[in-house]
PDB file of N, CA and C in Angstrom:
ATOM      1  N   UNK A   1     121.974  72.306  80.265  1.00  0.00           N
ATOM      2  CA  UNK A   1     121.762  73.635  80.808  1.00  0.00           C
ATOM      3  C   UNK A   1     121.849  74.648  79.667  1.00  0.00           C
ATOM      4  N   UNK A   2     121.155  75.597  79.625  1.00  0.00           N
ATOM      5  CA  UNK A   2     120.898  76.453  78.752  1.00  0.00           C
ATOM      6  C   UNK A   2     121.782  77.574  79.084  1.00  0.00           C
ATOM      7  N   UNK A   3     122.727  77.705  77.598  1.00  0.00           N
ATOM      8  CA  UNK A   3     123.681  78.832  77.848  1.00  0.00           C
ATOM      9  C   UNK A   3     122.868  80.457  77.896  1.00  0.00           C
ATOM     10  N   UNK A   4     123.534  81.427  78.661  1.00  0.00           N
ATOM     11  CA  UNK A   4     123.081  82.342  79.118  1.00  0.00           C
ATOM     12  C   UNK A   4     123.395  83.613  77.986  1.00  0.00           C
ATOM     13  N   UNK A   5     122.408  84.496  77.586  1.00  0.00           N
ATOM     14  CA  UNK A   5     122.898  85.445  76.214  1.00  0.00           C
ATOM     15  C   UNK A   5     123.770  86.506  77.542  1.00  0.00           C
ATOM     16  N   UNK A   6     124.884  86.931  76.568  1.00  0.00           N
ATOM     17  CA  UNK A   6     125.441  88.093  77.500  1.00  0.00           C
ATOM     18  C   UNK A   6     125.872  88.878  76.477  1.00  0.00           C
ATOM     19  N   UNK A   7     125.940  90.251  76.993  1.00  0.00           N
ATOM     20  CA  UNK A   7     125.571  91.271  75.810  1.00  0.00           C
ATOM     21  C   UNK A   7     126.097  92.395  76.414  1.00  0.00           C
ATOM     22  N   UNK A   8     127.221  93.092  75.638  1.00  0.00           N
ATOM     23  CA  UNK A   8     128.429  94.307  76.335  1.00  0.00           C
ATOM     24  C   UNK A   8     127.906  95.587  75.753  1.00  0.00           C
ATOM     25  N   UNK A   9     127.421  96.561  76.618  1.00  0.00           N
ATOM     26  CA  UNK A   9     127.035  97.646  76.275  1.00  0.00           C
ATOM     27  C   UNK A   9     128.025  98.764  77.242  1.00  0.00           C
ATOM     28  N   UNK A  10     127.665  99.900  76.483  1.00  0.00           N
ATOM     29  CA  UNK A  10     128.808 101.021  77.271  1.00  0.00           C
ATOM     30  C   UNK A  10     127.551 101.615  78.145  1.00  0.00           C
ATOM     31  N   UNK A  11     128.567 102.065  79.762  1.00  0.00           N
ATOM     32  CA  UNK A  11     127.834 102.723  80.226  1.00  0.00           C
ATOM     33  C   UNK A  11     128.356 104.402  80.528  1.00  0.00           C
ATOM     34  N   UNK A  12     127.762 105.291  80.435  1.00  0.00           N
ATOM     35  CA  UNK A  12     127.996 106.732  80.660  1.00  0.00           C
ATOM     36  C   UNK A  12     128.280 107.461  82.168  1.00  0.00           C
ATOM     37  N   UNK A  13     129.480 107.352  82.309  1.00  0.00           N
ATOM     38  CA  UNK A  13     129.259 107.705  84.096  1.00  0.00           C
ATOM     39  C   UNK A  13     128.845 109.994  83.232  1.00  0.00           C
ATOM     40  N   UNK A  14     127.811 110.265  84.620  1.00  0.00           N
ATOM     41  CA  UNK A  14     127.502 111.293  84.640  1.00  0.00           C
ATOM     42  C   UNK A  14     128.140 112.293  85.421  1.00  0.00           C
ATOM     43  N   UNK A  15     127.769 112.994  86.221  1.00  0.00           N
ATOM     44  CA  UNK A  15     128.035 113.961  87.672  1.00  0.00           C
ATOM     45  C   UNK A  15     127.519 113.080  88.385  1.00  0.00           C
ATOM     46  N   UNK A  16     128.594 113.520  89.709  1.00  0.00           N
ATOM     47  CA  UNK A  16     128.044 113.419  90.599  1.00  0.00           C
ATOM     48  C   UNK A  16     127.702 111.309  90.938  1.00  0.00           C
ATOM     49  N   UNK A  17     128.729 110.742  90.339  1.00  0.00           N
ATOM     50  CA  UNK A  17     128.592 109.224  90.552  1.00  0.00           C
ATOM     51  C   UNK A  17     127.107 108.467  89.547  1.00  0.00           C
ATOM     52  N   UNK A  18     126.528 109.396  89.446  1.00  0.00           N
ATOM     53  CA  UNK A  18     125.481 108.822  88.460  1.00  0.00           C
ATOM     54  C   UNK A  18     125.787 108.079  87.219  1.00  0.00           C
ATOM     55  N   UNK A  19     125.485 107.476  86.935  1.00  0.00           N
ATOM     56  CA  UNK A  19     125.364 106.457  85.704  1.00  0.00           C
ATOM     57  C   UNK A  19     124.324 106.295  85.076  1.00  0.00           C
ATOM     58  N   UNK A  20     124.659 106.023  83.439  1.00  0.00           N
ATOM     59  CA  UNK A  20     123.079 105.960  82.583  1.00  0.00           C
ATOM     60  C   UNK A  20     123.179 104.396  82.063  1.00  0.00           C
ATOM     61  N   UNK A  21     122.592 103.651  81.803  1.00  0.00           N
ATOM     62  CA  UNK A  21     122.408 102.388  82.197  1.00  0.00           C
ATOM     63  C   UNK A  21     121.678 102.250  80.506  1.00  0.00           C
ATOM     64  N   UNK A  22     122.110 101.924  79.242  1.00  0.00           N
ATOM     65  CA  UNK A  22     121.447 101.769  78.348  1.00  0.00           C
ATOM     66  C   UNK A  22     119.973 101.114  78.275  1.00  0.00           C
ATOM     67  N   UNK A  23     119.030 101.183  77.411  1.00  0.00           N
ATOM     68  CA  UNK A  23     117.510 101.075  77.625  1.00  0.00           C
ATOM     69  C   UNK A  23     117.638  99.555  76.981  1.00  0.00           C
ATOM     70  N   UNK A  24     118.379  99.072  76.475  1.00  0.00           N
ATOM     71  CA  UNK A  24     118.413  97.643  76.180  1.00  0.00           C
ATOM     72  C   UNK A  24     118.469  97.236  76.989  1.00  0.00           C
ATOM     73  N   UNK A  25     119.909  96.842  78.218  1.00  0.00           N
ATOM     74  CA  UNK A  25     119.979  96.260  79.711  1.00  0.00           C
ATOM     75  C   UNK A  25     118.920  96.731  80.826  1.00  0.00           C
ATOM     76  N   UNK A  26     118.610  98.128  80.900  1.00  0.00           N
ATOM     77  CA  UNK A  26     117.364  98.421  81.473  1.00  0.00           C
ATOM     78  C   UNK A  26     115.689  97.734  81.326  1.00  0.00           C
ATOM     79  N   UNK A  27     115.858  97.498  79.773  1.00  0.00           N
ATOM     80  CA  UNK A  27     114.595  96.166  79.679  1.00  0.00           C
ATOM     81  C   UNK A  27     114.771  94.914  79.951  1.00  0.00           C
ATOM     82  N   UNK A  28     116.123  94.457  79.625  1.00  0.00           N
ATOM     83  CA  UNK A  28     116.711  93.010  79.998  1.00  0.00           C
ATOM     84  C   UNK A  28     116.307  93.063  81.739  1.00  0.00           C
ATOM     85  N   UNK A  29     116.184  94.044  82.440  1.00  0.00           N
ATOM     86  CA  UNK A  29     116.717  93.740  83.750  1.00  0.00           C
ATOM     87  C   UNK A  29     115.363  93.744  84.118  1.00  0.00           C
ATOM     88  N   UNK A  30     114.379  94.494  83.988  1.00  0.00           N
ATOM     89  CA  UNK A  30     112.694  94.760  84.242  1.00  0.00           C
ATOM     90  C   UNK A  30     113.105  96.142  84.971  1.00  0.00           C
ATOM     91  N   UNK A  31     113.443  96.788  84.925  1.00  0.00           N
ATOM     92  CA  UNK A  31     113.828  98.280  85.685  1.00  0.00           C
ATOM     93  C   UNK A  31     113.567  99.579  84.954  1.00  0.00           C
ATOM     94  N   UNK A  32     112.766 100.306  85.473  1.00  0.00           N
ATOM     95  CA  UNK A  32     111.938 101.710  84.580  1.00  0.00           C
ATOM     96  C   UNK A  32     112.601 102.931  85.838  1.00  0.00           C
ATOM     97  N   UNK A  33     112.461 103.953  84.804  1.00  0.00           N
ATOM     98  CA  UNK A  33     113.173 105.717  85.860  1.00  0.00           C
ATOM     99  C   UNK A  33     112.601 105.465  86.903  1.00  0.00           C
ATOM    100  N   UNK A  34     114.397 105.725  87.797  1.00  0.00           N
ATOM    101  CA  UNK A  34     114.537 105.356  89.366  1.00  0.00           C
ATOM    102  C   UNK A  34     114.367 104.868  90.057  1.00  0.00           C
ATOM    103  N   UNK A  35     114.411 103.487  89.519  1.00  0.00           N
ATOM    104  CA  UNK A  35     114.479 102.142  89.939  1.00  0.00           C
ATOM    105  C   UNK A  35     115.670 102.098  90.788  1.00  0.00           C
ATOM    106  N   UNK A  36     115.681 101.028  92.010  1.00  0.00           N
ATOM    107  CA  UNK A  36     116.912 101.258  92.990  1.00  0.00           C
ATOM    108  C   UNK A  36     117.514  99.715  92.453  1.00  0.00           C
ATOM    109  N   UNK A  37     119.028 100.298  92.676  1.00  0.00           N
ATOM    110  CA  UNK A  37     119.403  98.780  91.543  1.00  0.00           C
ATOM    111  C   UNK A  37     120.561  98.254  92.714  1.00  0.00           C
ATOM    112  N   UNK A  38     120.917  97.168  93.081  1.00  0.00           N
ATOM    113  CA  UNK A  38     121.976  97.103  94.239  1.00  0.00           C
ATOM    114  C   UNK A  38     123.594  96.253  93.656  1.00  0.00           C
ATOM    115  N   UNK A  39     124.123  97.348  93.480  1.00  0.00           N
ATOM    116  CA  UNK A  39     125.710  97.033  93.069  1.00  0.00           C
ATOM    117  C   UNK A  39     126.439  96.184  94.027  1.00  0.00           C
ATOM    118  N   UNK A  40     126.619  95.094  93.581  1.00  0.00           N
ATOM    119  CA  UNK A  40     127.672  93.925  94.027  1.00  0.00           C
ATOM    120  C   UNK A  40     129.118  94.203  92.974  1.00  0.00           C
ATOM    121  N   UNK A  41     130.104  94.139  93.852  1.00  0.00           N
ATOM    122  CA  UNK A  41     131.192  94.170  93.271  1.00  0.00           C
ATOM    123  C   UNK A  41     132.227  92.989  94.218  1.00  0.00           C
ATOM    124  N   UNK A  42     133.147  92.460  93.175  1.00  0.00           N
ATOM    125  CA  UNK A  42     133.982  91.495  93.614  1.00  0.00           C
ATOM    126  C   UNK A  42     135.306  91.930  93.410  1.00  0.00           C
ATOM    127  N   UNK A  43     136.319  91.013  94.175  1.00  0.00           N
ATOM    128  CA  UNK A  43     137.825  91.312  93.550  1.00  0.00           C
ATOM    129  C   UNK A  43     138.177  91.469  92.652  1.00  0.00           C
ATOM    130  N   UNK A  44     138.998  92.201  92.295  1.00  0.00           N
ATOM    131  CA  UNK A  44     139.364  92.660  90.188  1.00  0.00           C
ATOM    132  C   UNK A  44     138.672  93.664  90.018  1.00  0.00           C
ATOM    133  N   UNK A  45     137.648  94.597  91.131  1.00  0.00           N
ATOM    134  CA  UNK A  45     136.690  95.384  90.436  1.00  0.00           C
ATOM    135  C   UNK A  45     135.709  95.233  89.334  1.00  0.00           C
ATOM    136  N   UNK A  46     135.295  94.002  89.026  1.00  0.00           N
ATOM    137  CA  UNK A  46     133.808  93.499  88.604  1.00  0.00           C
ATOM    138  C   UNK A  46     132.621  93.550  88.789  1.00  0.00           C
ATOM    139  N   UNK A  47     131.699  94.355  88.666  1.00  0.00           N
ATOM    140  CA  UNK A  47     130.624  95.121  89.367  1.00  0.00           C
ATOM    141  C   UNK A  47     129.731  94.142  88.547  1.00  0.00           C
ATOM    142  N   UNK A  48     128.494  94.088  89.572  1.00  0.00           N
ATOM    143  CA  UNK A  48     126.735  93.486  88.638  1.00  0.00           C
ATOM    144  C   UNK A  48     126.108  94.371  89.219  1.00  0.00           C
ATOM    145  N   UNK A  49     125.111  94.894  88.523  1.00  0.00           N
ATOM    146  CA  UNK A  49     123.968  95.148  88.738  1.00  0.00           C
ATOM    147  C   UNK A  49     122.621  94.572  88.684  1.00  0.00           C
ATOM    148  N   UNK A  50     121.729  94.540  89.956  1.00  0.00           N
ATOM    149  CA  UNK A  50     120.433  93.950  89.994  1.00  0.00           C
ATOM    150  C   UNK A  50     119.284  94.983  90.390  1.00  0.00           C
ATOM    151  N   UNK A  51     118.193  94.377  90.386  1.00  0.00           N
ATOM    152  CA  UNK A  51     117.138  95.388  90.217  1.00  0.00           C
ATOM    153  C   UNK A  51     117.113  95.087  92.336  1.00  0.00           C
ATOM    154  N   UNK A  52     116.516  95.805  92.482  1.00  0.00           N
ATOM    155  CA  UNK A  52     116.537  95.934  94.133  1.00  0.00           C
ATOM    156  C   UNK A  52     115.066  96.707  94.809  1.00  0.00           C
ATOM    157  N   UNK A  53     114.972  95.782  95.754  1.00  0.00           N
ATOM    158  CA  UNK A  53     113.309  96.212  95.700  1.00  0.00           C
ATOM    159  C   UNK A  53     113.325  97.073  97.682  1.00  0.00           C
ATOM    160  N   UNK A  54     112.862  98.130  97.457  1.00  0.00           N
ATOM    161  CA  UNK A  54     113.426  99.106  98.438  1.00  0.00           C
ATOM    162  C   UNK A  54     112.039  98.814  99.405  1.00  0.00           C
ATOM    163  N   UNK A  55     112.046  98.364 100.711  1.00  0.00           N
ATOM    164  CA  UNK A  55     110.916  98.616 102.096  1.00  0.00           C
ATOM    165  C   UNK A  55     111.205  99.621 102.805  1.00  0.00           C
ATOM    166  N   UNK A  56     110.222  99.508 103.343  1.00  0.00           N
ATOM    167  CA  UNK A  56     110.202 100.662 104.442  1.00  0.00           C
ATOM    168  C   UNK A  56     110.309  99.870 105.523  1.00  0.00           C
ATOM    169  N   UNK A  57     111.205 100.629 106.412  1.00  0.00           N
ATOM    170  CA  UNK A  57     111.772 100.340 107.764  1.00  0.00           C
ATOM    171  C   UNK A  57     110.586  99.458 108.286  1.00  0.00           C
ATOM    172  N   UNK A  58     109.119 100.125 108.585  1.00  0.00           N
ATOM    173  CA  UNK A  58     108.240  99.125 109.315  1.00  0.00           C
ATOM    174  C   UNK A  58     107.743  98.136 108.640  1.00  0.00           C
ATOM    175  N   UNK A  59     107.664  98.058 107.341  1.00  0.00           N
ATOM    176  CA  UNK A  59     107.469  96.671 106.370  1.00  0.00           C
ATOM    177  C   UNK A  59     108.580  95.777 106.825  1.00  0.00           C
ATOM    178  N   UNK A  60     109.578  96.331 106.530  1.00  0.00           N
ATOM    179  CA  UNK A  60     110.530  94.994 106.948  1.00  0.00           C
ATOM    180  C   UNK A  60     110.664  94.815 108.363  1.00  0.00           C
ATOM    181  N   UNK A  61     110.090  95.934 109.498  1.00  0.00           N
ATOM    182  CA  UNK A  61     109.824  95.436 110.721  1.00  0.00           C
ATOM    183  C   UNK A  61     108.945  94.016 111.362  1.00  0.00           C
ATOM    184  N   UNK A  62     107.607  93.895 109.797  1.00  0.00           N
ATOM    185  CA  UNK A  62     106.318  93.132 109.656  1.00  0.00           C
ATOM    186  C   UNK A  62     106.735  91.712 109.646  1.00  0.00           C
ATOM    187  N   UNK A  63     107.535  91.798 108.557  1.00  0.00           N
ATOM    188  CA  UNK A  63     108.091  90.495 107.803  1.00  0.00           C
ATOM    189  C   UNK A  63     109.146  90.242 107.915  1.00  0.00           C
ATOM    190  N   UNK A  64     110.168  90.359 108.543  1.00  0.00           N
ATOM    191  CA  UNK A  64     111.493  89.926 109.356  1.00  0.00           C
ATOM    192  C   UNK A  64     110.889  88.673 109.791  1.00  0.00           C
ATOM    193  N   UNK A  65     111.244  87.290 109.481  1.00  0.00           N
ATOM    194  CA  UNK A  65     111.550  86.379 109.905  1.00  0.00           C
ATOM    195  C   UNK A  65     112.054  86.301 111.944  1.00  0.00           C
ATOM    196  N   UNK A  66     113.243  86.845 112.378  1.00  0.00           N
ATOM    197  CA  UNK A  66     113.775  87.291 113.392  1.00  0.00           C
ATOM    198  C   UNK A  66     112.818  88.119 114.287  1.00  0.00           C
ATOM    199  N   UNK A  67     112.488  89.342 113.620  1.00  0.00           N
ATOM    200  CA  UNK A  67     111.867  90.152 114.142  1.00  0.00           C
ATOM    201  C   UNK A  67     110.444  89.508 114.831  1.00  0.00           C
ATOM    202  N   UNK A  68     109.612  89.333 113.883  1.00  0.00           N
ATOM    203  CA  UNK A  68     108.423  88.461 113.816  1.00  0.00           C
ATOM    204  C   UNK A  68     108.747  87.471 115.487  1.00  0.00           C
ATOM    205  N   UNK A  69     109.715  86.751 115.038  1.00  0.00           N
ATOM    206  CA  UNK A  69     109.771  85.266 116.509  1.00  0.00           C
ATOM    207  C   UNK A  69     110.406  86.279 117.653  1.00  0.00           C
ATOM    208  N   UNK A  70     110.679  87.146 117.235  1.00  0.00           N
ATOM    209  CA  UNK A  70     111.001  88.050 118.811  1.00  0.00           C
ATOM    210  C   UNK A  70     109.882  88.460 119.596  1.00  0.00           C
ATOM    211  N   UNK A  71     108.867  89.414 118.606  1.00  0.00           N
ATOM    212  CA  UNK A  71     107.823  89.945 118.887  1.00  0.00           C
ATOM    213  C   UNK A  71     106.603  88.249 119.444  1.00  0.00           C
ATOM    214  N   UNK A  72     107.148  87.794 118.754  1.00  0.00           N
ATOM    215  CA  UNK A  72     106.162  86.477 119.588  1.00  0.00           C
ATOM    216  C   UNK A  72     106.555  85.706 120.606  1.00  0.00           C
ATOM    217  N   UNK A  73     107.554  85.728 121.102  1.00  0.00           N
ATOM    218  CA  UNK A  73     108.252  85.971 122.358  1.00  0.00           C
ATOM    219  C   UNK A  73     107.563  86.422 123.439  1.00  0.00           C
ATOM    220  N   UNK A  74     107.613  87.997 122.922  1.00  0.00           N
ATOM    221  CA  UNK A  74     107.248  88.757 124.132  1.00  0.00           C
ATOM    222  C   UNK A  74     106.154  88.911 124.716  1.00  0.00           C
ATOM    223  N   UNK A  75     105.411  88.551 123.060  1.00  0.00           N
ATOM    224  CA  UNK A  75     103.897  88.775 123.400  1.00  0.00           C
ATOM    225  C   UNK A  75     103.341  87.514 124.272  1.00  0.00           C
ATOM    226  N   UNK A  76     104.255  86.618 124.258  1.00  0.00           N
ATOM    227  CA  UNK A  76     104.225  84.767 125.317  1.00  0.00           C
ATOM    228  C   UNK A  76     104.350  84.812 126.589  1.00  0.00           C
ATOM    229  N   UNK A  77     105.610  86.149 126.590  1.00  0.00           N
ATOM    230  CA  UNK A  77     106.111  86.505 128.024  1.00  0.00           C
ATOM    231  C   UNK A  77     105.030  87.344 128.633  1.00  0.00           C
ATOM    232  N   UNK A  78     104.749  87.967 127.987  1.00  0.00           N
ATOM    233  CA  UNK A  78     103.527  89.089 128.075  1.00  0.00           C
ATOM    234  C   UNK A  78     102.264  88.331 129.098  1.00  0.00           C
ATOM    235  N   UNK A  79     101.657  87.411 127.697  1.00  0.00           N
ATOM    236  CA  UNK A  79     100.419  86.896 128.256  1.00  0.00           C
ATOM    237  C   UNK A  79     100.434  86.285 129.759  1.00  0.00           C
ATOM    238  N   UNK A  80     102.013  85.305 129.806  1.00  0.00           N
ATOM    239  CA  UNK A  80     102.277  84.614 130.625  1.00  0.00           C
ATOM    240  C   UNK A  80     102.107  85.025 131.893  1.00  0.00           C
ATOM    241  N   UNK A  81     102.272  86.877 131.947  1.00  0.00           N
ATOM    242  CA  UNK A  81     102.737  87.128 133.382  1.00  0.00           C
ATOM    243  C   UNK A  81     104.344  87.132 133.771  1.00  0.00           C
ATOM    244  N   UNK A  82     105.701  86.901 132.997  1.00  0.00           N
ATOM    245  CA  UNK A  82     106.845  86.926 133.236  1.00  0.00           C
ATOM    246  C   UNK A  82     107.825  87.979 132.694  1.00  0.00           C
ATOM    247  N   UNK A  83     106.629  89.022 132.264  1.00  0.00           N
ATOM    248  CA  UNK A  83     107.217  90.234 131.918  1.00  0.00           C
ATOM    249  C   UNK A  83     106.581  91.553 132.213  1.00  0.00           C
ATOM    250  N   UNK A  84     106.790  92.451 132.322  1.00  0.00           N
ATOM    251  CA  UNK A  84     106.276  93.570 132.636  1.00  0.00           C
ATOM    252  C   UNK A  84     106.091  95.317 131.450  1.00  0.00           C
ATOM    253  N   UNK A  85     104.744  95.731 131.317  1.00  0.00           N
ATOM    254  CA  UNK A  85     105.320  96.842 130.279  1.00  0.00           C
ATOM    255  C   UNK A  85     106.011  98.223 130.913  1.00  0.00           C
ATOM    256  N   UNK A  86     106.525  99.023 130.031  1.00  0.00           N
ATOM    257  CA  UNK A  86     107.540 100.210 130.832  1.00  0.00           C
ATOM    258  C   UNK A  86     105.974 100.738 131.676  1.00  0.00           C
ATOM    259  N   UNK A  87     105.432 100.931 131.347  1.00  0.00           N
ATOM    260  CA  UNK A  87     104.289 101.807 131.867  1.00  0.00           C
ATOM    261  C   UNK A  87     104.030 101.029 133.682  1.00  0.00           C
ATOM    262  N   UNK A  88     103.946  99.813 133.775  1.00  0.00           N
ATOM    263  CA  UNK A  88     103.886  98.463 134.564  1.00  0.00           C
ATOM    264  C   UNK A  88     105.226  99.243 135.488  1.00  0.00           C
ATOM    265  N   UNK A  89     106.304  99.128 134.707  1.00  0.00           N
ATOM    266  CA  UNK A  89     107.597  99.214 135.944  1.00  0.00           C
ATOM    267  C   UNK A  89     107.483 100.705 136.000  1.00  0.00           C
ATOM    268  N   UNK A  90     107.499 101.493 135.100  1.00  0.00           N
ATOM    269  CA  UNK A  90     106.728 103.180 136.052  1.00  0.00           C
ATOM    270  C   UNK A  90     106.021 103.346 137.170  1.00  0.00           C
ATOM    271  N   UNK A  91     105.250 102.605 137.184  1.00  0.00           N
ATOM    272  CA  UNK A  91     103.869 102.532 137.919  1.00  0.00           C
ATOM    273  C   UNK A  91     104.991 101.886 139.361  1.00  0.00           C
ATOM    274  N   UNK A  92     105.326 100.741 139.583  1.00  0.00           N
ATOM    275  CA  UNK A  92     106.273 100.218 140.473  1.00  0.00           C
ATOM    276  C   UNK A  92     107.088 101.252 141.040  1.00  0.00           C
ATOM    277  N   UNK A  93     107.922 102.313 140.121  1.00  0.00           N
ATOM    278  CA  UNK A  93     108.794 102.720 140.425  1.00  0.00           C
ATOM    279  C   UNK A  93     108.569 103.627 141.778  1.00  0.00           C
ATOM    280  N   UNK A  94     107.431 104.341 140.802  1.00  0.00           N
ATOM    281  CA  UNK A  94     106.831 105.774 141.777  1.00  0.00           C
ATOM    282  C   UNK A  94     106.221 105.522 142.357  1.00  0.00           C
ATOM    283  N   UNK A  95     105.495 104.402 142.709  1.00  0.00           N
ATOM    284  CA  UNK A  95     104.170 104.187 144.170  1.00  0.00           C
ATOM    285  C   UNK A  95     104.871 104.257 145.316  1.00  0.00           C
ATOM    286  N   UNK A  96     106.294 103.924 145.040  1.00  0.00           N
ATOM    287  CA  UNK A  96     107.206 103.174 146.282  1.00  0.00           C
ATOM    288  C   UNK A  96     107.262 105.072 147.500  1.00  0.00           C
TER     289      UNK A  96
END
């Protein structure tokens, strides 16, 4: 197994919780200005930083694994006849 280079640089806390992240580890990492980076920290206060790749609410609505087999669910229940849409039980509610 191939040993891993590790390499101690200082980082600058700013205002306001901000941090400047030297341009050496910033190329090591593939991360360019305002890149979203997601801080893992462990017991002892040992922090990593990784590069973090930000969706939008309905992208990850698309591609949810979970989400996805729910929505195909319904759309089963749907076709089937063993479900009804709100518009469907509106319609029920008020004819009565």
């Amino acid at each position: 197994m191939k040993a891993k280079s590790v390499q101690h640089q200082s980082v600058v806390e700013l205002h306001r919780g901000r941090i400047t992240v030297p341009a050496a580890a910033r190329q090591a990492m593939g991360i360019e200005s305002d890149s979203s980076l997601l801080v893992i920290t462990v017991d002892g206060g040992v922090a990593t930083l990784e590069p973090a790749q930000v969706v939008t609410r309905d992208e990850w609505l698309r591609t949810n694994p979970k989400v996805r087999a729910a929505v195909a669910r319904a759309k089963a229940e749907r076709s089937s006849g063993s479900s009804m849409t709100a518009a469907e039980l509106s319609d029920i509610a008020t004819s009565g």
